[in-house]
Protein backbone atom coordinates (compact mmCIF):
# COMPACT_ATOMS: atom_id res chain seq x y z
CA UNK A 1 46.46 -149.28 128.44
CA UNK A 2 47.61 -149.06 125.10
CA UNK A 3 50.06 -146.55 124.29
CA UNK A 4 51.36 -147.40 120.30
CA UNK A 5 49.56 -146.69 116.84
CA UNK A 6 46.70 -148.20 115.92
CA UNK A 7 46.76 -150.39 112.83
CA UNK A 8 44.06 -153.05 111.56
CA UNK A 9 46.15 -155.83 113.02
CA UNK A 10 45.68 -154.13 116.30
CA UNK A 11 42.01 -153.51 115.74
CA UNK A 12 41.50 -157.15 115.27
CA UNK A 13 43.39 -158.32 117.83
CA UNK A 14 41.67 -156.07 120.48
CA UNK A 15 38.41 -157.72 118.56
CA UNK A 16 39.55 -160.95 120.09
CA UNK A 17 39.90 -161.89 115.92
CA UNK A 18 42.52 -163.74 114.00
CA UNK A 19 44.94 -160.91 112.98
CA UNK A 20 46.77 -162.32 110.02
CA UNK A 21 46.56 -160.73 106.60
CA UNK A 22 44.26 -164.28 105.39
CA UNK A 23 41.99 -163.69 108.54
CA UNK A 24 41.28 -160.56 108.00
CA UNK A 25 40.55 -160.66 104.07
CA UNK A 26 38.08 -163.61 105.01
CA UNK A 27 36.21 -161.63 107.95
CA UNK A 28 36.17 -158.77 105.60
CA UNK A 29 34.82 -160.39 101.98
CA UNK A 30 32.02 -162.67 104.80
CA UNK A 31 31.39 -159.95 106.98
CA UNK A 32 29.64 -157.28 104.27
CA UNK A 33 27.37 -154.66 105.83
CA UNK A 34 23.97 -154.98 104.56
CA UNK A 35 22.81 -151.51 103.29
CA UNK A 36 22.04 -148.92 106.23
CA UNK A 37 23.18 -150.83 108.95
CA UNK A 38 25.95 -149.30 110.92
CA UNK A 39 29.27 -150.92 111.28
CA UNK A 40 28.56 -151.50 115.28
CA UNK A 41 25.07 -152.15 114.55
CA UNK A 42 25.74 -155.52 112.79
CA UNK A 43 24.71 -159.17 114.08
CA UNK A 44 28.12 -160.74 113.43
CA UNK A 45 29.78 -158.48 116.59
CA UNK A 46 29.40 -159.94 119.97
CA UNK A 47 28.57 -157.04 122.26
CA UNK A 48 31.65 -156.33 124.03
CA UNK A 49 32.81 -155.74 120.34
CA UNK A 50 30.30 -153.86 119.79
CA UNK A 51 30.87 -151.75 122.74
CA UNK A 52 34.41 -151.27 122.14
CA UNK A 53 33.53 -150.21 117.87
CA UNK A 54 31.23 -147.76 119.40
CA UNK A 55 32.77 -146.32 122.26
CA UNK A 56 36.27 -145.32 120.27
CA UNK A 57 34.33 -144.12 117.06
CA UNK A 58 32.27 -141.65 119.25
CA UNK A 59 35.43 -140.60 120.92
CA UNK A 60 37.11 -140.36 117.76
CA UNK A 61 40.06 -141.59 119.72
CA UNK A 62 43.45 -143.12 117.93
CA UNK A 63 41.28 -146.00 117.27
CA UNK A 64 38.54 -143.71 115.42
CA UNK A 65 40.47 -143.84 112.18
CA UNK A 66 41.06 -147.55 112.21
CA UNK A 67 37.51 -148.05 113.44
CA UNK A 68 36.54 -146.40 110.09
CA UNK A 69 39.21 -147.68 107.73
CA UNK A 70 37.06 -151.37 108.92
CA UNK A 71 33.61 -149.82 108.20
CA UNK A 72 34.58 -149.08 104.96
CA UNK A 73 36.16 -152.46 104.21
CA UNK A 74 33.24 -154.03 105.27
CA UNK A 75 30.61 -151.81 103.20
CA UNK A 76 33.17 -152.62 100.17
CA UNK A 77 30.30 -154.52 98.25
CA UNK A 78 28.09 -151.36 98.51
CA UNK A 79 30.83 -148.87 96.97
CA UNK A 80 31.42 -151.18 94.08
CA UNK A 81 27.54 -151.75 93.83
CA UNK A 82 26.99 -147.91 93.16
């Protein structure tokens, strides 16, 4: 069980992704949402990802607001597109 904070490093980690600050930008700026697709929704997450992204957000959990801090970093291209 995990019993500290939960920061974007974490988030990754528990993703089973590289957690360094390079790793991350690069998932991030290659990993855009396409418009009206939820975050968990996307074809880049395997599906125990996918489960996990879900699960926490709809329990709006610890991990809820790094969940979300991710979805918007990945719908970046969309904010600066509007």
């Amino acid at each position: 069980m995990f019993d500290g904070q939960p920061t974007l490093e974490l988030l990754f980690e528990q993703l089973g992704l590289d957690a360094d600050q390079a790793s991350m930008d690069q998932f991030i700026e290659s990993h855009q949402l396409p418009e009206g697709v939820m975050m968990h929704q996307a074809d880049f997450w395997s599906d125990a990802q996918r489960q996990f992204l879900s699960s926490h957000w709809q329990k709006d959990d610890e991990w809820a607001i790094v969940v979300d801090t991710l979805n918007e970093l990945l719908s970046q291209n969309l904010q600066k597109n509007k």
